[in-house]
C-alpha atoms as a PDB file:
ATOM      1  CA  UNK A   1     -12.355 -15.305 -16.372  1.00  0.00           C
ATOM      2  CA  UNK A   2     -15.292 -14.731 -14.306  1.00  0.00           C
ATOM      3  CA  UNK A   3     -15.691 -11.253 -12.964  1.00  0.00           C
ATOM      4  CA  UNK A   4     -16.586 -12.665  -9.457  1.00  0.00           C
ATOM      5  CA  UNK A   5     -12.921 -14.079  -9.468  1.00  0.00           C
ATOM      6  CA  UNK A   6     -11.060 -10.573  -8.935  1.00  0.00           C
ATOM      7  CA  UNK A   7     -14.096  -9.517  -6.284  1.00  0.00           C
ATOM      8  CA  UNK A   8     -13.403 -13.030  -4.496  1.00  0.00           C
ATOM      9  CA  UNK A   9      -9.791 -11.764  -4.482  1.00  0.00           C
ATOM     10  CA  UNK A  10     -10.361  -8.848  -2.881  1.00  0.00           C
ATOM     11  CA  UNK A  11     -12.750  -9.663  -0.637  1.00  0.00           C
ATOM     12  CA  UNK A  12     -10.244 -12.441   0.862  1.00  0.00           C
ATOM     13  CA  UNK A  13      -7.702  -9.747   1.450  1.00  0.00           C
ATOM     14  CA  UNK A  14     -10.292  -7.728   2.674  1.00  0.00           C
ATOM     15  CA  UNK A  15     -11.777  -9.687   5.160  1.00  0.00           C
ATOM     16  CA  UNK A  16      -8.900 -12.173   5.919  1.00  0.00           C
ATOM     17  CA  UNK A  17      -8.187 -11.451   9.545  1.00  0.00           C
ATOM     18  CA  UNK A  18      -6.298  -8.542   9.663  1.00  0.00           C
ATOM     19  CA  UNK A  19      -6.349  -7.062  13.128  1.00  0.00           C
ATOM     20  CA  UNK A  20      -5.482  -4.783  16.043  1.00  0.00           C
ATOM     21  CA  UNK A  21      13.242  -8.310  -8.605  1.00  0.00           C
ATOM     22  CA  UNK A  22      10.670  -5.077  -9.491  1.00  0.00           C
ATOM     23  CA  UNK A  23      11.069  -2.425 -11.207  1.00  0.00           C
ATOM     24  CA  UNK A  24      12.393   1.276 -10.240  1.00  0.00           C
ATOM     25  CA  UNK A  25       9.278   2.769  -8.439  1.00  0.00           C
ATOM     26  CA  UNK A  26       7.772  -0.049  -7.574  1.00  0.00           C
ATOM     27  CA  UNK A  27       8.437   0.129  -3.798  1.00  0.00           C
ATOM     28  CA  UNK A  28      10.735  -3.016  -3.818  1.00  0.00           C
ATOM     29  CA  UNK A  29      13.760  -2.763  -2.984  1.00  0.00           C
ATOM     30  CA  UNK A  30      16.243  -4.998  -4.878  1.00  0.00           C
ATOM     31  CA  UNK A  31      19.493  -6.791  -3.531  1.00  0.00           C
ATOM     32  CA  UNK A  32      20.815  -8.134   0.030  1.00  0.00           C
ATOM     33  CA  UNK A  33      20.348  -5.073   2.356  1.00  0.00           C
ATOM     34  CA  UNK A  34      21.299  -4.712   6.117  1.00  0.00           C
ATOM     35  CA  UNK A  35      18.042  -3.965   8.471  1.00  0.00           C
ATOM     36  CA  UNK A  36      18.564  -0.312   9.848  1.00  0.00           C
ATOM     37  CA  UNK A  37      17.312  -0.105  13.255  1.00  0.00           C
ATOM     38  CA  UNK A  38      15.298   3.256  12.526  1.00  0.00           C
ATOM     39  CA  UNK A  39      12.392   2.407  14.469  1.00  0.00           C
ATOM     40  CA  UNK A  40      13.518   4.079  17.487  1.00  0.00           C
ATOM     41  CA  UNK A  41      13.596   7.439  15.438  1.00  0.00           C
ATOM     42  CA  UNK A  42       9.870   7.054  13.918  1.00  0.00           C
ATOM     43  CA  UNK A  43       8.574   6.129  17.689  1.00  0.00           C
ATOM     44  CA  UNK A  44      10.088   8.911  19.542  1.00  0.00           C
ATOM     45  CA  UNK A  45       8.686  11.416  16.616  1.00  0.00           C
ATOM     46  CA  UNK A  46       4.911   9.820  17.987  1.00  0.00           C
ATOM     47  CA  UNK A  47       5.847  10.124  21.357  1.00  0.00           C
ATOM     48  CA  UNK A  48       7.295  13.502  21.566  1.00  0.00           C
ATOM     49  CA  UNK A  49       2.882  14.000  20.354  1.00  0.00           C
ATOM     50  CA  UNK A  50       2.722  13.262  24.653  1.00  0.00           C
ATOM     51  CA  UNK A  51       0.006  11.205  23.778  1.00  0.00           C
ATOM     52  CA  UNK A  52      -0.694   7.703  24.649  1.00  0.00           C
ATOM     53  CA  UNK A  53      -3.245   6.582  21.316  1.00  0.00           C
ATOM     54  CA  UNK A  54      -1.473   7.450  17.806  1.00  0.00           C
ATOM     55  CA  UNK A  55      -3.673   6.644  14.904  1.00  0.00           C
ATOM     56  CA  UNK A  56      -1.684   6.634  11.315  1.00  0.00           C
ATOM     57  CA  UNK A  57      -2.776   5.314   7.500  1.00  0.00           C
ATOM     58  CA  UNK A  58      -0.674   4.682   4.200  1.00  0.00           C
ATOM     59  CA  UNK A  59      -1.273   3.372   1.053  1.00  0.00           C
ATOM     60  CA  UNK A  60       0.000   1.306  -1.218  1.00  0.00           C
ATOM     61  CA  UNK A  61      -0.719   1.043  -4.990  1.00  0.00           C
ATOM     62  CA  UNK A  62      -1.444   4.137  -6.296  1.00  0.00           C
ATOM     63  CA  UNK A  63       0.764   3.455  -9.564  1.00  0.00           C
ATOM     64  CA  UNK A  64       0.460   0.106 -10.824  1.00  0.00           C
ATOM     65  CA  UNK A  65      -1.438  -1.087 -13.897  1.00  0.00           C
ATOM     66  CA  UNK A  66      -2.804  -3.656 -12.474  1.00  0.00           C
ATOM     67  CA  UNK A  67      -4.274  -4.684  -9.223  1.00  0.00           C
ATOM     68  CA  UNK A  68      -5.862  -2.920  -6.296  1.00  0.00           C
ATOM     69  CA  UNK A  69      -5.910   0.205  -4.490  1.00  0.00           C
ATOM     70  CA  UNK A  70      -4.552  -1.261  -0.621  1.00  0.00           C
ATOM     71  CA  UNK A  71      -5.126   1.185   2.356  1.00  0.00           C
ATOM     72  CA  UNK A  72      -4.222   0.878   6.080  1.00  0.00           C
ATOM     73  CA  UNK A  73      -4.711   2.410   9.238  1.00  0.00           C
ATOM     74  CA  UNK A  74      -2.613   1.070  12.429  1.00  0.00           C
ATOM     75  CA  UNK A  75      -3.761   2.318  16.217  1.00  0.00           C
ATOM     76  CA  UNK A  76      -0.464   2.368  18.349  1.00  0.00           C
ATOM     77  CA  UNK A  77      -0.684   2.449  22.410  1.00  0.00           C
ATOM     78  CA  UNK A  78       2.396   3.807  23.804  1.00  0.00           C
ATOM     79  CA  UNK A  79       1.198   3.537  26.880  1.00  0.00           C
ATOM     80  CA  UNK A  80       1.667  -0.313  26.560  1.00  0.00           C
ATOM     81  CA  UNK A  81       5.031  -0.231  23.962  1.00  0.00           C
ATOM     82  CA  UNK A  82       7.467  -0.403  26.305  1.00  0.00           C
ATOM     83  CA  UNK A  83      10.030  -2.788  26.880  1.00  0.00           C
ATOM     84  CA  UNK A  84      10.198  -6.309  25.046  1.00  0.00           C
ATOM     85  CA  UNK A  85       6.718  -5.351  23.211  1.00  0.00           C
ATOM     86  CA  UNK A  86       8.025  -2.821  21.479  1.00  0.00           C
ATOM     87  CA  UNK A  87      11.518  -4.530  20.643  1.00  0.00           C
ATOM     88  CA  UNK A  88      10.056  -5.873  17.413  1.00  0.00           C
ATOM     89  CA  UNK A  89       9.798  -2.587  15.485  1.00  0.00           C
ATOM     90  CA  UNK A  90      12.814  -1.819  15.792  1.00  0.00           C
ATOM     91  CA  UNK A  91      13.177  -1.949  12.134  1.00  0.00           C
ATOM     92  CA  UNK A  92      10.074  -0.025  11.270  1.00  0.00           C
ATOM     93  CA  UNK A  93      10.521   1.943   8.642  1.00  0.00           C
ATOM     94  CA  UNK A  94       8.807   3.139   5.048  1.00  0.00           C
ATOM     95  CA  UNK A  95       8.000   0.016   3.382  1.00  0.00           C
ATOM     96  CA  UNK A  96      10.023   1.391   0.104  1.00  0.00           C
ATOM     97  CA  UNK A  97      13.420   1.345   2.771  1.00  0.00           C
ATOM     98  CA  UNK A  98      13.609  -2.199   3.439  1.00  0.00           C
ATOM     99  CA  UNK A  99      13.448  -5.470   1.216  1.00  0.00           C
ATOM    100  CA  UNK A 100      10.431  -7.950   1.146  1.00  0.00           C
ATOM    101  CA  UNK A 101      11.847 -10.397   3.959  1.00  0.00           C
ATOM    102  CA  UNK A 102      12.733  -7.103   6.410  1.00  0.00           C
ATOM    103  CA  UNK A 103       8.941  -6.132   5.398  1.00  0.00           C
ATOM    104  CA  UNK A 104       7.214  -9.787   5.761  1.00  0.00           C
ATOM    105  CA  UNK A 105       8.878  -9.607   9.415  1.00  0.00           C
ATOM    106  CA  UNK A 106       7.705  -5.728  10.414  1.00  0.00           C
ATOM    107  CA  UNK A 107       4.003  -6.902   9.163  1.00  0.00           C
ATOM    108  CA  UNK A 108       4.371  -9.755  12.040  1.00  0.00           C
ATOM    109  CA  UNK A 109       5.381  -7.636  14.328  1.00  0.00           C
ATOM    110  CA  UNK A 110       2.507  -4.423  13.449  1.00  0.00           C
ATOM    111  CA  UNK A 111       0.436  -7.109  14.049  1.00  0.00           C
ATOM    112  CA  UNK A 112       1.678  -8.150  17.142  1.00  0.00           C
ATOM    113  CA  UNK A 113       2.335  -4.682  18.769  1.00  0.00           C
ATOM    114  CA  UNK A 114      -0.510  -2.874  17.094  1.00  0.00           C
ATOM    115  CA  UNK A 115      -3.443  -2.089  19.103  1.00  0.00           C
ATOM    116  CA  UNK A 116      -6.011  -1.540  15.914  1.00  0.00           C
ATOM    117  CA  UNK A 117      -5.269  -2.619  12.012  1.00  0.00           C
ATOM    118  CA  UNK A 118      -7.558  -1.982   9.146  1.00  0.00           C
ATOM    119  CA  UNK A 119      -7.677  -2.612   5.834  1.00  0.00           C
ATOM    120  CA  UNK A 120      -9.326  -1.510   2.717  1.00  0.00           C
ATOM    121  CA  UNK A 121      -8.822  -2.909  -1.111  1.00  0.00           C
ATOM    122  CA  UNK A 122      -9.953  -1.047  -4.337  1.00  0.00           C
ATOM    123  CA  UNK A 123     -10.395  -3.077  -6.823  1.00  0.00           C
ATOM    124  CA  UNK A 124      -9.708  -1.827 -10.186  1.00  0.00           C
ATOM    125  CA  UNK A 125     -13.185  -2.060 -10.895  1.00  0.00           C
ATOM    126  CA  UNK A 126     -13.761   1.025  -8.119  1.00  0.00           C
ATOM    127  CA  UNK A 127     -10.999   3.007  -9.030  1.00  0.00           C
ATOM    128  CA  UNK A 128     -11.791   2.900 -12.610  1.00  0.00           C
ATOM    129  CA  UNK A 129     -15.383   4.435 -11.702  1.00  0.00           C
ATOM    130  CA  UNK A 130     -14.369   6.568  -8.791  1.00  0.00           C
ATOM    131  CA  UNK A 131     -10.441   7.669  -9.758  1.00  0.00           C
ATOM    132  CA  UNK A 132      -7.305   6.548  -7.897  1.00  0.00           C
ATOM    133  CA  UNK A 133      -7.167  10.110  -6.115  1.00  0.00           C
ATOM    134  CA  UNK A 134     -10.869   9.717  -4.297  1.00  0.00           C
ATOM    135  CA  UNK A 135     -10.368   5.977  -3.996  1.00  0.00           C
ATOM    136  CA  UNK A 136      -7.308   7.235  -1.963  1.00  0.00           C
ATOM    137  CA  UNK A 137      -8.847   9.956  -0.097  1.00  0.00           C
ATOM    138  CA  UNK A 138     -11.984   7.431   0.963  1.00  0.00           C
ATOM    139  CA  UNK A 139      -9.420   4.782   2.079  1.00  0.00           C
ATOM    140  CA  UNK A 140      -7.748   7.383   4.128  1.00  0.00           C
ATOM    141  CA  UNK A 141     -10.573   8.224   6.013  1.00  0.00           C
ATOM    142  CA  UNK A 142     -12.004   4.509   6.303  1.00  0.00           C
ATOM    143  CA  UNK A 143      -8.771   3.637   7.611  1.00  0.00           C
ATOM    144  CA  UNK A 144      -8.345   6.489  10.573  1.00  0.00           C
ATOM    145  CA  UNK A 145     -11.854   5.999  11.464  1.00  0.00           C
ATOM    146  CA  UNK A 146     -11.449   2.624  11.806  1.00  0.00           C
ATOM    147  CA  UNK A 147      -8.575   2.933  14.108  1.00  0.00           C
ATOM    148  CA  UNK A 148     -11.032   5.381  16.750  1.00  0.00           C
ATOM    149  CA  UNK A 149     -10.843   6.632  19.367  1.00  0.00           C
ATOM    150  CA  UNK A 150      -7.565   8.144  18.975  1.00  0.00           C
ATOM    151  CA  UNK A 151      -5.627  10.928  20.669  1.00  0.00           C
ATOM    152  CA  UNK A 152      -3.938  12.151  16.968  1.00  0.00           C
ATOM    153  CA  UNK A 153      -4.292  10.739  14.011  1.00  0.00           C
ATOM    154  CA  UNK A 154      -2.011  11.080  11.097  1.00  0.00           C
ATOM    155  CA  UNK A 155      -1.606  10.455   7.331  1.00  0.00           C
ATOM    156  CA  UNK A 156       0.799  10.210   5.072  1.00  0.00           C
ATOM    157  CA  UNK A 157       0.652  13.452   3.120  1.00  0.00           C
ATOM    158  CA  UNK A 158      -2.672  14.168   2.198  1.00  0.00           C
ATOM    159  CA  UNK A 159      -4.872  16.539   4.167  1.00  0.00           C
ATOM    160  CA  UNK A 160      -8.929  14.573   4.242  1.00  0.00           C
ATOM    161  CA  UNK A 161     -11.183  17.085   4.763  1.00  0.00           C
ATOM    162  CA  UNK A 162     -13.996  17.654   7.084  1.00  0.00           C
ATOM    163  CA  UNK A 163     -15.717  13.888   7.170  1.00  0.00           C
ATOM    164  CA  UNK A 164     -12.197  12.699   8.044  1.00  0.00           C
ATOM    165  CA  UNK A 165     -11.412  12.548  11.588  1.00  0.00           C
ATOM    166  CA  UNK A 166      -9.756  15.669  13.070  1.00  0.00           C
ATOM    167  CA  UNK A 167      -5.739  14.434  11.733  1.00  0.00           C
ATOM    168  CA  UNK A 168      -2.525  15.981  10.449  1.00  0.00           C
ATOM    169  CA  UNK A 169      -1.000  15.746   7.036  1.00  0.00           C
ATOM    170  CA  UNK A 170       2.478  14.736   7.727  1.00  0.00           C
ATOM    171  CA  UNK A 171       4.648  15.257   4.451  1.00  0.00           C
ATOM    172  CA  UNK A 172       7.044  11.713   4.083  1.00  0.00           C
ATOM    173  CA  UNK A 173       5.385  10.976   7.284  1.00  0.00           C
ATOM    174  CA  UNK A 174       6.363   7.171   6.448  1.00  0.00           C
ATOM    175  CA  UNK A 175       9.928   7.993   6.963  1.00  0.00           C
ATOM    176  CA  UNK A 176       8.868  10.306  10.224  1.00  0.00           C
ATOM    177  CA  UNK A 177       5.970   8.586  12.260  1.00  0.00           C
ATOM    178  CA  UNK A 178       6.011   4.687  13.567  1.00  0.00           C
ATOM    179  CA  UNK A 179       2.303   4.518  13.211  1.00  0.00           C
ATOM    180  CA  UNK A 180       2.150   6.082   9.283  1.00  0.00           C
ATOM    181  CA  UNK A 181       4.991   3.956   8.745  1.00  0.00           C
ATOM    182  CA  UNK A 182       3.406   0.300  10.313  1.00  0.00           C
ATOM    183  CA  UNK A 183       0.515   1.332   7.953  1.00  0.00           C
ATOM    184  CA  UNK A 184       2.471   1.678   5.051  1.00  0.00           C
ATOM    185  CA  UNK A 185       4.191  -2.084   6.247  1.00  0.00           C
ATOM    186  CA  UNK A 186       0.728  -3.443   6.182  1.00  0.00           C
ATOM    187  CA  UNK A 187      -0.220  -1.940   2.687  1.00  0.00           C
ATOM    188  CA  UNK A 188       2.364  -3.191   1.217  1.00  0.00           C
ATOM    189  CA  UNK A 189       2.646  -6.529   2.422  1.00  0.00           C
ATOM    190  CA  UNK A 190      -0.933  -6.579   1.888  1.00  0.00           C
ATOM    191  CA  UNK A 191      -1.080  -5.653  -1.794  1.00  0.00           C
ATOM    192  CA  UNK A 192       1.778  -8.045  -2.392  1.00  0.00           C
ATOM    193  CA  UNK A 193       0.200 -11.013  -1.187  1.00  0.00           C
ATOM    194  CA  UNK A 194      -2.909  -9.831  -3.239  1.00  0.00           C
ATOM    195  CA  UNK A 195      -0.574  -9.582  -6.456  1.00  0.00           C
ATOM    196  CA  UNK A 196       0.797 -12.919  -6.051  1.00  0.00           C
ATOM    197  CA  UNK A 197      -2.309 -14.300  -5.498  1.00  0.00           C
ATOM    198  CA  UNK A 198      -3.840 -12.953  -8.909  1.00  0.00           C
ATOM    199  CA  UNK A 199      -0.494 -14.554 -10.557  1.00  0.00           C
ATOM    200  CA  UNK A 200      -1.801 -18.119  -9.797  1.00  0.00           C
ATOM    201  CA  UNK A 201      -5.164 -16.781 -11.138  1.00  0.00           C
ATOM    202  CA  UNK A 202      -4.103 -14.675 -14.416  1.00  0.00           C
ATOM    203  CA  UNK A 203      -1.059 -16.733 -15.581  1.00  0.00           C
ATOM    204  CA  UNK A 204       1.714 -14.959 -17.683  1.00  0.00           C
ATOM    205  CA  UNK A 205       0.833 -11.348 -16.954  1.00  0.00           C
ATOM    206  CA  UNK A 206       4.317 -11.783 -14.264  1.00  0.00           C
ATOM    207  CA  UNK A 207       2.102 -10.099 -11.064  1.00  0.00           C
ATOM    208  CA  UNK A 208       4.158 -11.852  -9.003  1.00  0.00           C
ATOM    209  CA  UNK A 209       7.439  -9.823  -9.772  1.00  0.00           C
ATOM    210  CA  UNK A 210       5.917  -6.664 -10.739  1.00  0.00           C
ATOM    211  CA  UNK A 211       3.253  -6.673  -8.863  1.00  0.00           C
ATOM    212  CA  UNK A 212       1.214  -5.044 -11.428  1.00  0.00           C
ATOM    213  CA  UNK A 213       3.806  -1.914 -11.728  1.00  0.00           C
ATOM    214  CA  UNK A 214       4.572  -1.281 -15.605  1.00  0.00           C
ATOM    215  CA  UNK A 215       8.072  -2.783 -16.602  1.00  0.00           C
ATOM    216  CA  UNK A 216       8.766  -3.584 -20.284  1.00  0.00           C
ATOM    217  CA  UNK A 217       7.693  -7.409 -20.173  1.00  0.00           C
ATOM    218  CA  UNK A 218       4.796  -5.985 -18.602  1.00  0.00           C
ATOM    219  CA  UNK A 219       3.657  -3.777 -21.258  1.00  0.00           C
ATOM    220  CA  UNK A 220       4.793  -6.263 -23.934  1.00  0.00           C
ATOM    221  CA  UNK A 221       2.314  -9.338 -22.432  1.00  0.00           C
ATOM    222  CA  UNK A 222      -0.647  -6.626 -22.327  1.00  0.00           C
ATOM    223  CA  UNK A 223      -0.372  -5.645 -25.624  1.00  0.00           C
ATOM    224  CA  UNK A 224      -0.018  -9.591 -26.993  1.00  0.00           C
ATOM    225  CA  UNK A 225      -3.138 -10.656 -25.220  1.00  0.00           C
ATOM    226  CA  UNK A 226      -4.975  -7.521 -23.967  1.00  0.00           C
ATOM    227  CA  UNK A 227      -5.336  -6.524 -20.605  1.00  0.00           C
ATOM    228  CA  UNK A 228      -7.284  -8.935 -18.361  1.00  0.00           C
ATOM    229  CA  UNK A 229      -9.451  -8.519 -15.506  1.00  0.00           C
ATOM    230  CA  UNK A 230      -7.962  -6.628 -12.888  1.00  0.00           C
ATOM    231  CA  UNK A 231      -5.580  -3.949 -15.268  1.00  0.00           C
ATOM    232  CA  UNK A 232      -7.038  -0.536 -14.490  1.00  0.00           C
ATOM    233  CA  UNK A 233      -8.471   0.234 -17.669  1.00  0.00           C
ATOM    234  CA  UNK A 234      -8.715   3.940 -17.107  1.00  0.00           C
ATOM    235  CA  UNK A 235      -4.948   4.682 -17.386  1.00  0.00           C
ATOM    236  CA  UNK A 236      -3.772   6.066 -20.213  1.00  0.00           C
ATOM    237  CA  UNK A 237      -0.669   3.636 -20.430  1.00  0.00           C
ATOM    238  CA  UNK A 238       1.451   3.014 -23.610  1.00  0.00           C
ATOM    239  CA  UNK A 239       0.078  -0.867 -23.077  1.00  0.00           C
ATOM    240  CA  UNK A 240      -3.103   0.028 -24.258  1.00  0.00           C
ATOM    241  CA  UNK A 241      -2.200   1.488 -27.452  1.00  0.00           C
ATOM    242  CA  UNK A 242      -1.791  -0.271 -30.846  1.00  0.00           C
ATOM    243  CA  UNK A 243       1.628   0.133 -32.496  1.00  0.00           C
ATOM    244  CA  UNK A 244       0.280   2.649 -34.673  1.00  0.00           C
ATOM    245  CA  UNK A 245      -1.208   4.803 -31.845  1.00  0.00           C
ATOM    246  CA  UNK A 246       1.997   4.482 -30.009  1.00  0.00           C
ATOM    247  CA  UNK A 247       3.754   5.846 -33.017  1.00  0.00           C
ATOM    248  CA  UNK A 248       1.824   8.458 -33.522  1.00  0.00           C
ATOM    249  CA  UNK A 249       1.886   9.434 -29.979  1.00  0.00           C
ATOM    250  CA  UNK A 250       6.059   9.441 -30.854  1.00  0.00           C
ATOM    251  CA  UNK A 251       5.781  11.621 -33.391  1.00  0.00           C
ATOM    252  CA  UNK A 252       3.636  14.091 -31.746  1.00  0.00           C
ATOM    253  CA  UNK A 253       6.331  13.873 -28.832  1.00  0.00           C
ATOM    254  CA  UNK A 254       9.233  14.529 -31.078  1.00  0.00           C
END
C-alpha cells in the first residue's frame, strides 16, 4: 500500500473542518449505559477559575498499536454559555465515561458550543521517529496555543514546559474540567473516525473494533501477515515477535 495512503489519512482528519465492542483499556465503553448529566459538575469546576476564556487539551491514542497520535485543544467562553447554549453539554464528561453514541453526540455539541477547536494527528510514522511521549508533549502545546488568547489554560495531566503557554497540569482533569474534558470528546471521536477509516483501507487488521488497541485477534492477524502501514513499529509488542522469540521471552519471564 502506498505510503502516501496513511499521510492522505491523516491529513483528511487533520484538515477536515474541525472548528471553534473494544477491548479493556481501550477507552470504549461496552454495553447500554444511561447518560449521566455530569456536565454541570466539570463547568462549574471552570467557572469557579472567575474567568470568562478557558483553554483545555486531551489526547487520545497514546496506547494503541496501530494508528495515530490524536490531540485537541477546545477554547470555552463562559461568558456566552449560558442558558440553552450551554444545555447541550450537559453530558460532558471523560470520553472513557460514556459509550460511542453519548460521545458522537458531545462532539456535536463541543462543536457547537465551543468557541476554538484544534486538532493535531501523529501519524505512526512521527511517533516512531520522535516517541509517543514528545509527540504528546508537542500536541499539547500545538493544541493550547491554538486555542489563544486565553484567560487559563489547562491540560490533562502533564505539565509543558516553558514554550507551552503559561497552563496548569490538572491530574484526571478530564473527569474535573468541561474544557479538558470537550478536548478529550474531540480526540476521541476524532481518532475513531480515523480508525475506521483505515479499516476500509487495510482490510482484516479489525481497526474498526479495536481501533488499533492490542486484543488477541489483533495480535494474532499481525503476526499472520505482518504489521502494515500504520502499526507503530517502535513498540515492543508480543505481535512483533516470532513464536520462538515469544517463547523465549516466556521462559525468561518464568
Amino acid at each position: 500500500m502506498p505510503t502516501r495512503i496513511a499521510s492522505n489519512l491523516c491529513n483528511f482528519f487533520a484538515t477536515s473542518g474541525f472548528r471553534g465492542g473494544a477491548p479493556p483499556g481501550s477507552g470504549v465503553i461496552l454495553g447500554p449505559m444511561a447518560p449521566k448529566r455530569t456536565g454541570g459538575k466539570l463547568l462549574r469546576y471552570d467557572r469557579k477559575l472567575g474567568v470568562r476564556f478557558v483553554a483545555g487539551a486531551d489526547e487520545a491514542g497514546r496506547g494503541p498499536l496501530a494508528g495515530p497520535l490524536v490531540v485537541a485543544g477546545v477554547l470555552l467562553d463562559y461568558e456566552s454559555l449560558r442558558d440553552h447554549r450551554v444545555r447541550p453539554l450537559a453530558r460532558l464528561n471523560d470520553s472513557k465515561q460514556v459509550d460511542e453514541a453519548t460521545r458522537d453526540e458531545l462532539y456535536r455539541a463541543v462543536l457547537a458550543c465551543a468557541e476554538r477547536v484544534s486538532v493535531h494527528v501523529f501519524p505512526p510514522g512521527v511517533i516512531d521517529r520522535d516517541g509517543l511521549h514528545r509527540s504528546n508533549l508537542r500536541g499539547l502545546r500545538e493544541a493550547l496555543w491554538a486555542c489563544q488568547p486565553a484567560d487559563v489554560s489547562l491540560v490533562d495531566g502533564f505539565k509543558l514546559g516553558p514554550s507551552a503557554p503559561p497552563h496548569r497540569a490538572v491530574v484526571d482533569g478530564d473527569t474535573k474540567s468541561a474544557a479538558i474534558a470537550a478536548a478529550s470528546i474531540i480526540a476521541k471521536v476524532t481518532r475513531d473516525r480515523y480508525m475506521r477509516a483505515a479499516d476500509a483501507v487495510y482490510p482484516g487488521y479489525g481497526f474498526a473494533s479495536h481501533v488499533g488497541y492490542i486484543t488477541p485477534a489483533h495480535t494474532r492477524i499481525v503476526r499472520e501477515r505482518g504489521p502494515c502501514e500504520i502499526h507503530r513499529r517502535s513498540w515492543r509488542a508480543r505481535a512483533y515477535l516470532t513464536e520462538e522469540q515469544e517463547a523465549e521471552l516466556l521462559a525468561a519471564e518464568a
